[in-house]
Every structure is written in C-alpha cells, then in structure tokens.
Protein backbone atom coordinates (compact mmCIF):
# COMPACT_ATOMS: atom_id res chain seq x y z
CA UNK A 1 0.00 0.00 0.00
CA UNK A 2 1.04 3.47 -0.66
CA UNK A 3 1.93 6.46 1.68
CA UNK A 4 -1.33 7.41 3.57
CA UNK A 5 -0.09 10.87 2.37
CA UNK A 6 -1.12 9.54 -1.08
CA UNK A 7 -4.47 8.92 -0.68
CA UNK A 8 -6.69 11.43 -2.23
CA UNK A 9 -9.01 11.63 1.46
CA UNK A 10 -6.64 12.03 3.34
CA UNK A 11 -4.86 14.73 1.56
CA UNK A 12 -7.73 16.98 1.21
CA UNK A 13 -8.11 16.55 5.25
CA UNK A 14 -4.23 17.84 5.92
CA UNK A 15 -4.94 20.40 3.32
CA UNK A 16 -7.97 21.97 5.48
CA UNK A 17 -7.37 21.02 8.87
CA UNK A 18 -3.26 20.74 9.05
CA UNK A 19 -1.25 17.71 10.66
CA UNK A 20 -3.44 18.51 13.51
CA UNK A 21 -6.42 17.42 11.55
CA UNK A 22 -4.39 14.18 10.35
CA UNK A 23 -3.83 13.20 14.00
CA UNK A 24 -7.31 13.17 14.72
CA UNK A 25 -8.18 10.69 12.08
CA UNK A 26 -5.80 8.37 13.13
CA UNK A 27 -6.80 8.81 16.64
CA UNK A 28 -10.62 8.10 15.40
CA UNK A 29 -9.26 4.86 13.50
CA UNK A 30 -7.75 3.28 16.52
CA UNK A 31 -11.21 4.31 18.21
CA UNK A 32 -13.42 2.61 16.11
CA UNK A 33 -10.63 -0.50 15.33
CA UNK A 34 -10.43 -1.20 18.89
CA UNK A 35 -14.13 -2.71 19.00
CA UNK A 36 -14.24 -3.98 15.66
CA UNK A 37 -15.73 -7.71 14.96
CA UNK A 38 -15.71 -9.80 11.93
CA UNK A 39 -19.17 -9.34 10.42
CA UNK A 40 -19.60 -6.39 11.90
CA UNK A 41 -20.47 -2.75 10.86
CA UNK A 42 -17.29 -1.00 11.58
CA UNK A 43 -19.06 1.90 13.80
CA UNK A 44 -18.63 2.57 17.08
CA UNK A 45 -21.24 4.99 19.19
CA UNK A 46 -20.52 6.95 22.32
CA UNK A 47 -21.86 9.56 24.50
CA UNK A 48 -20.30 13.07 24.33
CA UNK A 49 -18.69 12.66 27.48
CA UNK A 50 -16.45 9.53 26.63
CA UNK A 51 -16.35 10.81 22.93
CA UNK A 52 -14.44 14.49 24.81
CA UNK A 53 -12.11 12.29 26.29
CA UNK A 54 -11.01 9.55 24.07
CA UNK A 55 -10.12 12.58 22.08
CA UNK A 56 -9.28 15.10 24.88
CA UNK A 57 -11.23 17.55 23.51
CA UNK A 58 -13.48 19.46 25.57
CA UNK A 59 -17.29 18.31 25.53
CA UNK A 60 -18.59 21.31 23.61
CA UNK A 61 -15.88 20.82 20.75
CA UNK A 62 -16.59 16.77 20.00
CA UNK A 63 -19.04 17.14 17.28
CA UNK A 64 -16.97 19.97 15.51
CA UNK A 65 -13.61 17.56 16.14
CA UNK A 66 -15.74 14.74 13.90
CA UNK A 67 -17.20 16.83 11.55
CA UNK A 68 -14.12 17.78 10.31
CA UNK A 69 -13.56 14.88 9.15
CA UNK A 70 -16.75 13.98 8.07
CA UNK A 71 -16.60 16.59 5.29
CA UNK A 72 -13.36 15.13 3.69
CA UNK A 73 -15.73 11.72 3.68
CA UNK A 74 -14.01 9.68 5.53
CA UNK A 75 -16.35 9.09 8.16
CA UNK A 76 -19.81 9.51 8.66
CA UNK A 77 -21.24 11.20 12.22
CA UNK A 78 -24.88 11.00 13.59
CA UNK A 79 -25.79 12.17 16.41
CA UNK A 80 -28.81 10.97 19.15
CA UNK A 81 -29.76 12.90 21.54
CA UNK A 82 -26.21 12.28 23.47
CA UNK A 83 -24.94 9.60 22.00
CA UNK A 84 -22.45 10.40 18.90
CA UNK A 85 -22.04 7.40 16.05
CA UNK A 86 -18.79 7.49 13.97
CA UNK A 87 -19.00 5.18 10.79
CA UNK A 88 -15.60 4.58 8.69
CA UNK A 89 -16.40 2.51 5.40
CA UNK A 90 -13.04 1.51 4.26
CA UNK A 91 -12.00 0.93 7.67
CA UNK A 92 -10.08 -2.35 6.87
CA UNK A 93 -7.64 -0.74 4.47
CA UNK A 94 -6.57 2.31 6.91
CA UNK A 95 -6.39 -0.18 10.11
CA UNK A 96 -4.22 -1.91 7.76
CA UNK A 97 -1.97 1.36 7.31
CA UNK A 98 -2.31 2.28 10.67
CA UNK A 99 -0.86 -1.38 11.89
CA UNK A 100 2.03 -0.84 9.31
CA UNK A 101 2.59 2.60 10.69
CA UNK A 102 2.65 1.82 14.25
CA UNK A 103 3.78 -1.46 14.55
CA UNK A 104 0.75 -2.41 16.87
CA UNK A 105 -0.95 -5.58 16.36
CA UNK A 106 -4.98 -5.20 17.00
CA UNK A 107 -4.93 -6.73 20.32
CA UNK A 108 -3.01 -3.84 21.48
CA UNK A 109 -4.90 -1.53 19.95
CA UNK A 110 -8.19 -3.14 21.91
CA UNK A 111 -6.24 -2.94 25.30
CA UNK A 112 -5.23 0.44 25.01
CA UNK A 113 -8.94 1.24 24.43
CA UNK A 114 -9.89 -1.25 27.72
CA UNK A 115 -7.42 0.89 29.80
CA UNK A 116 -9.17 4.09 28.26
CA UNK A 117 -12.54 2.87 28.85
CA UNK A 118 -10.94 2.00 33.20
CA UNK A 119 -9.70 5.83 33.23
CA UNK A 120 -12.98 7.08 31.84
CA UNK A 121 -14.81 5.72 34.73
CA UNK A 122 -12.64 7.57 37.03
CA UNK A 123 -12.69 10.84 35.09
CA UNK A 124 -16.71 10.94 33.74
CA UNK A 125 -17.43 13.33 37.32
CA UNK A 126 -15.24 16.05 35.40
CA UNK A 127 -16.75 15.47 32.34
CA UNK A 128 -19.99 16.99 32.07
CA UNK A 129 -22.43 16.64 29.40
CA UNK A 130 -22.13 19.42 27.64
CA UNK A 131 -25.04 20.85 25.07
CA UNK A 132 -23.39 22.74 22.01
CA UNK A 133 -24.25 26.57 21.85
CA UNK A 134 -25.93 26.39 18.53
CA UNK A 135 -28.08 29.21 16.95
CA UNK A 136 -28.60 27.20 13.63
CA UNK A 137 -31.94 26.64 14.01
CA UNK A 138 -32.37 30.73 14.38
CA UNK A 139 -29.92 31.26 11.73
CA UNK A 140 -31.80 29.27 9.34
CA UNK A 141 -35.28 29.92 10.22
CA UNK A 142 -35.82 32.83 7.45
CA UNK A 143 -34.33 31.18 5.21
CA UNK A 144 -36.80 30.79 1.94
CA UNK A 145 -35.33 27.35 0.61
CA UNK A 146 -33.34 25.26 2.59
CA UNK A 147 -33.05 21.78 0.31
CA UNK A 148 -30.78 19.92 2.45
CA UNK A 149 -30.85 21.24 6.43
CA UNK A 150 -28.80 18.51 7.37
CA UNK A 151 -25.71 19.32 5.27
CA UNK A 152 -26.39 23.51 6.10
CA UNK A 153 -26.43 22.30 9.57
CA UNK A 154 -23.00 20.26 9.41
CA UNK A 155 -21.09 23.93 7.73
CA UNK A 156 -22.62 25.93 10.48
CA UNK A 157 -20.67 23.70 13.04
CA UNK A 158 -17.41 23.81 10.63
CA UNK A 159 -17.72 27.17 10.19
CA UNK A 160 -18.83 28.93 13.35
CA UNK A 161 -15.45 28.95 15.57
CA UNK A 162 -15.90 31.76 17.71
CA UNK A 163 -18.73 34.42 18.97
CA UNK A 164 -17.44 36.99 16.23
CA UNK A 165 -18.25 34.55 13.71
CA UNK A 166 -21.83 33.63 14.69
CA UNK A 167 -22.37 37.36 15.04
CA UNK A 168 -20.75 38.19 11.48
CA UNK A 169 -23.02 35.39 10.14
CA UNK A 170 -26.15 36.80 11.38
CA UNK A 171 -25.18 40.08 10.08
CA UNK A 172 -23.77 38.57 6.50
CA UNK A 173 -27.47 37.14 6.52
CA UNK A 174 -29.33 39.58 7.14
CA UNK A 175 -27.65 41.74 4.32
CA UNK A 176 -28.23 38.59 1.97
CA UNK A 177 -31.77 37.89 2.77
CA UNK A 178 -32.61 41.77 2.31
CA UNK A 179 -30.98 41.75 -1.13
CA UNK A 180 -32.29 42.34 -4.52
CA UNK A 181 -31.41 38.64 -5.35
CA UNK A 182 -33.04 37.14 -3.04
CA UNK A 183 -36.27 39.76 -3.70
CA UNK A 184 -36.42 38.14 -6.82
CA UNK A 185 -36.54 34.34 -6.00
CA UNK A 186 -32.86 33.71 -6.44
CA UNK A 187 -31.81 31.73 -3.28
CA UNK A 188 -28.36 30.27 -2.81
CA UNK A 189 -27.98 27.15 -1.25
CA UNK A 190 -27.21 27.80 2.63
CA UNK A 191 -24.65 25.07 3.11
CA UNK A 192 -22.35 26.34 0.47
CA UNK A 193 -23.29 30.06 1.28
CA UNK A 194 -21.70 29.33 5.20
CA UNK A 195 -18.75 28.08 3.41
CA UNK A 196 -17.89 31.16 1.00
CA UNK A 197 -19.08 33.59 3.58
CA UNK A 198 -16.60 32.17 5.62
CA UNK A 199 -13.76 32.32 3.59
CA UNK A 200 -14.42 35.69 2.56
CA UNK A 201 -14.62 36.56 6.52
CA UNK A 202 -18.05 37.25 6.37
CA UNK A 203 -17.68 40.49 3.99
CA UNK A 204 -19.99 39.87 1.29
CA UNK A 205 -21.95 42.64 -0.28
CA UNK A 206 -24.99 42.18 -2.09
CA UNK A 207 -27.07 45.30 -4.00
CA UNK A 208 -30.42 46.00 -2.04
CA UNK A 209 -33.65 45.92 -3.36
CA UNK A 210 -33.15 49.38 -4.42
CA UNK A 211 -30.20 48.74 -6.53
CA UNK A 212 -27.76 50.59 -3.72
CA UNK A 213 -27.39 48.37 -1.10
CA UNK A 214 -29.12 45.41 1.15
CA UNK A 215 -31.30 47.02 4.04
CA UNK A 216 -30.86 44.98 7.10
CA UNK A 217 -33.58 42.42 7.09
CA UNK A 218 -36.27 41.70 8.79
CA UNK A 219 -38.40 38.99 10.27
CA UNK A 220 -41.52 40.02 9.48
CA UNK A 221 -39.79 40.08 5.52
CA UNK A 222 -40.37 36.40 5.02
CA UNK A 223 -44.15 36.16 6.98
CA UNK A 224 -45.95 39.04 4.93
C-alpha cells in the first residue's frame, strides 16, 4: 500500500485542517478498530462525554472535532440525543496502514482502548455533558429554501469557531436575505453560502432591493 499521504481523502483533510487534523483521524481509527468484529459494521457509538475524552477535547468541541472529518468523507457522524455514532467505510484498508505505521498488532490496539474505557470511569465526574451553543436553528429559520438542512447544519458547526463569527453570520445574513437577489426568487444554497461567507470573513456585499445596497432584514420580511 502506498503512503497514507497519497491517498486522495486524506490529503484533502491535511490540506484543510493541518497535521493537527491528520492526528485526529488516526486517533478516530484506533477508536473505532479497537471494538471492531468480523461481520460487523465497523461503527462505534458513544456519549459526548467519553467521545471528549477519548479525544481530549473538551465536551462542547466533540461534534466539531468529527465533523471535520466527516466533510473530507471519511467518516460519517450522527448524532442521538447524546450519543455520537462514527461510521468509517473503508475501515479495513486504513487499520491496515495504521498497523504498518505503528507497529501495533490489534490486540493492542483493543487494550489500550480497555485501559481508556478504566480511566474514563474515574474521570466521567469532570466530564460533564455538555449541550453545544448552537443558533442554527435561528440562523436558518428565514431562510426561503433550505433543500438539504442537514448538510447547512454540518457547515454551520465547521464554520462557526468563535462568537465573532456567529455574530458576522447573522449580520452577512441579514444583508443577503434583504438583497435584490433574493427579492427576486434567487436563493443560494445555505450550506455552500456558510462556506464562501466564511472564507471571505463574512464580507460579502450584495445590491439591495433598491439597486444601492441590502437594508438589514427583517423577520416580518419572510411572513408578509
């Protein structure tokens, strides 16, 4: 097999997210590895708490920590309630790499996790359950077309780092929503609209409905 470098996933992860990112997914793939049986879907699903410290990540930073991956495809995340699912379908072939890489056979990758699992029972009091400060659902409310909430709802967590961006979000959308554009039934897709907002730090300009510029919207814009 070729340098995990090589592979055309993986790449696009350390291009986005660093080395930082890279560690992560390796991290994830000894996670999931560790309870891995023949026949089995190779899945593994958690509660925040354990998920914030099998990757020593605070609580309110776990589902941003696997979504980051999840947009390079190489896992799929769904969460319950509290309980977080991770999903890697070609889990085989990077166990394989990872073995190769570390010189670990499985069995020590399983009782590393054991010895994880002992420690998380002793360290669950300082973990607290921790709910996500999320304002998608009021960031996306106004929206007039919203084809795929799921995937919008997936950037918002990518995208949304600090305070200053959820407030430079709201603001971006309330320019957009008041534009001409939109006025006329042209709607961009929300998901990739979080993404090129972001990269253009939440700056973008759109003429108003008056041809000059967008008046701040409105609420009561989108409920006659």
């Amino acid at each position: 097999m070729t340098s995990s470098h090589d592979d055309e996933k993986l790449a696009d992860l350390i291009s986005r997210f660093g080395h930082a990112g890279y560690g992560v997914w390796w991290l994830v793939v000894e996670i999931v590895a560790s309870v891995l049986e023949t026949g089995k879907e190779p899945e593994v699903t958690y509660p925040v708490s354990k998920w914030s410290h099998l990757l020593s990540v605070r609580g309110s930073h776990v589902v941003k920590t696997l979504v980051k991956l999840e947009v390079t495809h190489l896992v799929t995340v769904v969460r319950h309630d509290d309980d977080i699912t991770v999903r890697i379908p070609n889990l085989l072939k990077y166990r394989d790499e990872y073995s190769r890489k570390s010189g670990e056979c499985q069995e020590s990758v399983r009782s590393k996790n054991r010895d994880r699992e002992r420690t998380d029972t002793e360290q669950r009091s300082d973990v607290t359950s921790t709910t996500i400060p999320d304002r998608f659902a009021e960031f996306i409310e106004p929206w007039p077309r919203v084809a795929k909430p799921d995937q919008a709802a997936r950037m918002w967590i990518s995208v949304i780092d600090t305070p200053a961006d959820e407030a430079a979000a709201f603001a971006a959308r309330d320019r957009y929503l008041a534009s001409e554009e939109v006025s006329r039934g042209i709607v961009g897709d929300p998901a990739r609209w979080l993404q090129d907002q972001k990269s253009a730090k939440w700056a973008g300009k759109w003429p108003g409905k008056n041809g000059n510029g967008s008046t701040p919207y409105r609420k009561d814009d989108w409920h006659g």
